[in-house]
N, C-alpha and C. Protein backbone atom coordinates (compact mmCIF):
# COMPACT_ATOMS: atom_id res chain seq x y z
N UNK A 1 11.64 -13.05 11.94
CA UNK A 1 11.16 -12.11 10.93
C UNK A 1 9.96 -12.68 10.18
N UNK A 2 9.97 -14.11 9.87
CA UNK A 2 8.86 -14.86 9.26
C UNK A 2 7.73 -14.65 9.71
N UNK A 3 7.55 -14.75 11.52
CA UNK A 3 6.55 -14.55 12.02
C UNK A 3 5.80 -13.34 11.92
N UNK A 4 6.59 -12.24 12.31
CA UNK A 4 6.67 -10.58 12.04
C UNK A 4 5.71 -10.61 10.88
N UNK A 5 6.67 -10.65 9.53
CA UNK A 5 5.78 -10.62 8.35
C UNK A 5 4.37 -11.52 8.45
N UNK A 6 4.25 -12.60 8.99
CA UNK A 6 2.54 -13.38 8.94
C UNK A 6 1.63 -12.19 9.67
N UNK A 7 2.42 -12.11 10.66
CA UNK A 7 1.11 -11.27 11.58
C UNK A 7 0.80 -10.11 11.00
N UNK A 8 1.99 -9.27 10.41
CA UNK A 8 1.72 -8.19 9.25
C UNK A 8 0.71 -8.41 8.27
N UNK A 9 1.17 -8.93 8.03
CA UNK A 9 0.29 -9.70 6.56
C UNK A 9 -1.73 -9.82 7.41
N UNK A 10 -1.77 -10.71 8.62
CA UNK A 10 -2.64 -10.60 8.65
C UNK A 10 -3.39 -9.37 9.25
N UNK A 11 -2.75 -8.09 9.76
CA UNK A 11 -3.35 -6.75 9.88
C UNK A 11 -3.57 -6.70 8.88
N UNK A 12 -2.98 -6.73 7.47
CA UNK A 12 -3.28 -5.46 5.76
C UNK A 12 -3.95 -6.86 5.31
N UNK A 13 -4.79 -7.88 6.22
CA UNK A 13 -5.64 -8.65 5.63
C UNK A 13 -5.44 -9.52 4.12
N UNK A 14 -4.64 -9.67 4.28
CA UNK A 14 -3.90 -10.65 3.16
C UNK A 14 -3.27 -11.75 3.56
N UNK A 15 -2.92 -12.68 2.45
CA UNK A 15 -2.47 -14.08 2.86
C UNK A 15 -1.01 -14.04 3.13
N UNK A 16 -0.15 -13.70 2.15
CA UNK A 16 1.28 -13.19 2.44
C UNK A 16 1.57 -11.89 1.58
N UNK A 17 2.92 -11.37 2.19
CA UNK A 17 3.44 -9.99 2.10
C UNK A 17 4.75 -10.53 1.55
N UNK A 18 5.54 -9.21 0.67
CA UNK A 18 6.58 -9.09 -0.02
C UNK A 18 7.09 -7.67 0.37
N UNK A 19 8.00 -7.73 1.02
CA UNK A 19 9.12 -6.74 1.51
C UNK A 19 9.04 -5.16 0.44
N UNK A 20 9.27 -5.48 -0.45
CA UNK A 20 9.05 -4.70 -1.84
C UNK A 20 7.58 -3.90 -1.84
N UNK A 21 7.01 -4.58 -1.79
CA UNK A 21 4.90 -4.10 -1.65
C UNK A 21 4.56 -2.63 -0.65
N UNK A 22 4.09 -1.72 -1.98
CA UNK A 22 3.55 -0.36 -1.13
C UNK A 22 2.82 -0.60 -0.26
N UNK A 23 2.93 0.11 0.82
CA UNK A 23 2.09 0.01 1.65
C UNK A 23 0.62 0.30 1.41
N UNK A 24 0.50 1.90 0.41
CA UNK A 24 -0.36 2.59 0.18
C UNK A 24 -1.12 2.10 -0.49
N UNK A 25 -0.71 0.63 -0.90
CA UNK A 25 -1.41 -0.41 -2.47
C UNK A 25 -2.57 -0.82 -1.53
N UNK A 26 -2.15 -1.59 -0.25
CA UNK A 26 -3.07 -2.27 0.18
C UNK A 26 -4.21 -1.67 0.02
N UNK A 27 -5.63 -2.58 -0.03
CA UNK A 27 -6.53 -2.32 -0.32
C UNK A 27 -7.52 -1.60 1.56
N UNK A 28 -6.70 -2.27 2.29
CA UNK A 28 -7.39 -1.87 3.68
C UNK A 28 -6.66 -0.94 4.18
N UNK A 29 -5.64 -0.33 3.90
CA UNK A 29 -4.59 0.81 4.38
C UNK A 29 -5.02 2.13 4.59
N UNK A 30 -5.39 2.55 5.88
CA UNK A 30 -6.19 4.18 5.70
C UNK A 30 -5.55 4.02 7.40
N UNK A 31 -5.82 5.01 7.57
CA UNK A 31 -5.65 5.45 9.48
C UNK A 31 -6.00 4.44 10.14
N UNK A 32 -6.75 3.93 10.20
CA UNK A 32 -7.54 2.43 11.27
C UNK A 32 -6.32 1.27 10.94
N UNK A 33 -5.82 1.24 9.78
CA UNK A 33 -4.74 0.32 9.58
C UNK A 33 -3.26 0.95 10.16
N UNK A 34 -3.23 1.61 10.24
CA UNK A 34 -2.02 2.74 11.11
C UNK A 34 -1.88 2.59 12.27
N UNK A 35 -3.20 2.89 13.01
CA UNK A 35 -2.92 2.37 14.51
C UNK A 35 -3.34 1.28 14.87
N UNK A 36 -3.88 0.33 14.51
CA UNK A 36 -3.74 -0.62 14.39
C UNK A 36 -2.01 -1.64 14.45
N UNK A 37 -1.57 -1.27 13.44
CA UNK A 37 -0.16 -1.78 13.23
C UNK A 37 1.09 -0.51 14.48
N UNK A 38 0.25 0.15 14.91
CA UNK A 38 1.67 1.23 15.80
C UNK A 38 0.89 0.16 17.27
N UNK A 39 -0.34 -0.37 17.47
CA UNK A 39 -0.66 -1.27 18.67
C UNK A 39 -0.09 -2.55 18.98
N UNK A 40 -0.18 -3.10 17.75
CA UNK A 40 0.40 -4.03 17.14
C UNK A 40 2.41 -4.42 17.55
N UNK A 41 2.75 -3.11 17.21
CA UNK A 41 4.13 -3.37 17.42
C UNK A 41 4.72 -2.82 18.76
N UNK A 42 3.78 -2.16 19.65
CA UNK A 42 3.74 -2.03 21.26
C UNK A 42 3.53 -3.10 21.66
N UNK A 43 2.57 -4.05 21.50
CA UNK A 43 2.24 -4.85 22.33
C UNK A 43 2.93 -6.12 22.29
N UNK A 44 3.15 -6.40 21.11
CA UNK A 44 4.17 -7.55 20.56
C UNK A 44 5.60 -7.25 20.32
N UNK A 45 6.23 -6.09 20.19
CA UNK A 45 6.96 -5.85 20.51
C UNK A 45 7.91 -5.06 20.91
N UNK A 46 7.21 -4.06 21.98
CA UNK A 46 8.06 -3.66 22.31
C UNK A 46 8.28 -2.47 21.72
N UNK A 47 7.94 -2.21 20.92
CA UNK A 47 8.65 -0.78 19.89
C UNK A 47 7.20 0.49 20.06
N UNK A 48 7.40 1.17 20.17
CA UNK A 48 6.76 2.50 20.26
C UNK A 48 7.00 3.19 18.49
N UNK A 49 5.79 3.26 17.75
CA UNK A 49 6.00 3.70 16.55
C UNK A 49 5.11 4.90 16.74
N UNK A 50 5.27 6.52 15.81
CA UNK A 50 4.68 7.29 15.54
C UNK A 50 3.25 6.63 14.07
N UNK A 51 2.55 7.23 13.84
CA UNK A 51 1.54 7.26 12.71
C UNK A 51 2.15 7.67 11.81
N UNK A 52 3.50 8.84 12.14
CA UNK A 52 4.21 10.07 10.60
C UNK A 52 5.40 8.33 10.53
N UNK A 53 5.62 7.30 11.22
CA UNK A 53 6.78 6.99 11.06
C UNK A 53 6.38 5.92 10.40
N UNK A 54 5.26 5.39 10.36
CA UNK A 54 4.63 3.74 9.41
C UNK A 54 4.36 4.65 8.66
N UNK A 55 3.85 6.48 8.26
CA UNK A 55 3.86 6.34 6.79
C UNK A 55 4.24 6.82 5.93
N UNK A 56 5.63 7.13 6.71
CA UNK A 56 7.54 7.26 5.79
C UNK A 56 7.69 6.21 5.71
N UNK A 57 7.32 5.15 6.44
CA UNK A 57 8.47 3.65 6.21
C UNK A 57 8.18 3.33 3.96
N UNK A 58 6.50 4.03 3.94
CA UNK A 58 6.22 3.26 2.14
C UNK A 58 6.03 2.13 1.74
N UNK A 59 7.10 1.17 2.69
CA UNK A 59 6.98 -0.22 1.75
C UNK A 59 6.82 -1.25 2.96
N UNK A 60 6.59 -2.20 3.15
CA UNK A 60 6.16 -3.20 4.05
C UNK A 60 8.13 -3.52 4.68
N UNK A 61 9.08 -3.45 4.10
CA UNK A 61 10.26 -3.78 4.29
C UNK A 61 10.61 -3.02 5.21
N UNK A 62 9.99 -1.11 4.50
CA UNK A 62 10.22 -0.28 5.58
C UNK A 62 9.62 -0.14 6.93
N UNK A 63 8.80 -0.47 7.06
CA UNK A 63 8.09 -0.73 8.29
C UNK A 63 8.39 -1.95 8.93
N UNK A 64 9.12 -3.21 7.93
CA UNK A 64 9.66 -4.37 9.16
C UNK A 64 11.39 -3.40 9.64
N UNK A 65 11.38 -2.37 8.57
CA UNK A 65 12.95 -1.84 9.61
C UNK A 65 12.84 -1.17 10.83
N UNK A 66 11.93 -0.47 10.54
CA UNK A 66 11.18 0.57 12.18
C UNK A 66 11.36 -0.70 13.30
N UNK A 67 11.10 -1.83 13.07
CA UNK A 67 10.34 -2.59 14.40
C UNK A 67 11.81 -3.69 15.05
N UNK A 68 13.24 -3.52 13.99
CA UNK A 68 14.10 -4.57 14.64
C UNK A 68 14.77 -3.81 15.41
């Protein structure tokens, strides 16, 4: 999960992430950060995410739940 969150962290271009943290806060968060992170979790792991489903997840916690 540690890892998960780094590589997260370094898509929304930040140093570290907190489970709790809007997504919508980030300062780089728009569509390009969307698919970005739905490529992201195909290719690394495995998971097939919608665009409507990273942006119901809201919070960075919710989006590490989509991906276990």
């Amino acid at each position: 999960m540690e890892k998960m969150k780094e590589e997260l962290a370094e898509l929304l271009e930040v140093d570290e992430i907190k489970e709790n943290e809007v997504l919508a806060d980030f300062e780089c968060w728009d569509s390009l950060t969307v698919l970005s992170i739905i490529a992201w979790a195909s290719e690394n792991y495995g998971k097939t995410l919608l665009a409507k489903d990273v942006n119901e997840a809201k919070t960075v916690g919710g989006l590490l739940a989509l991906l276990k």
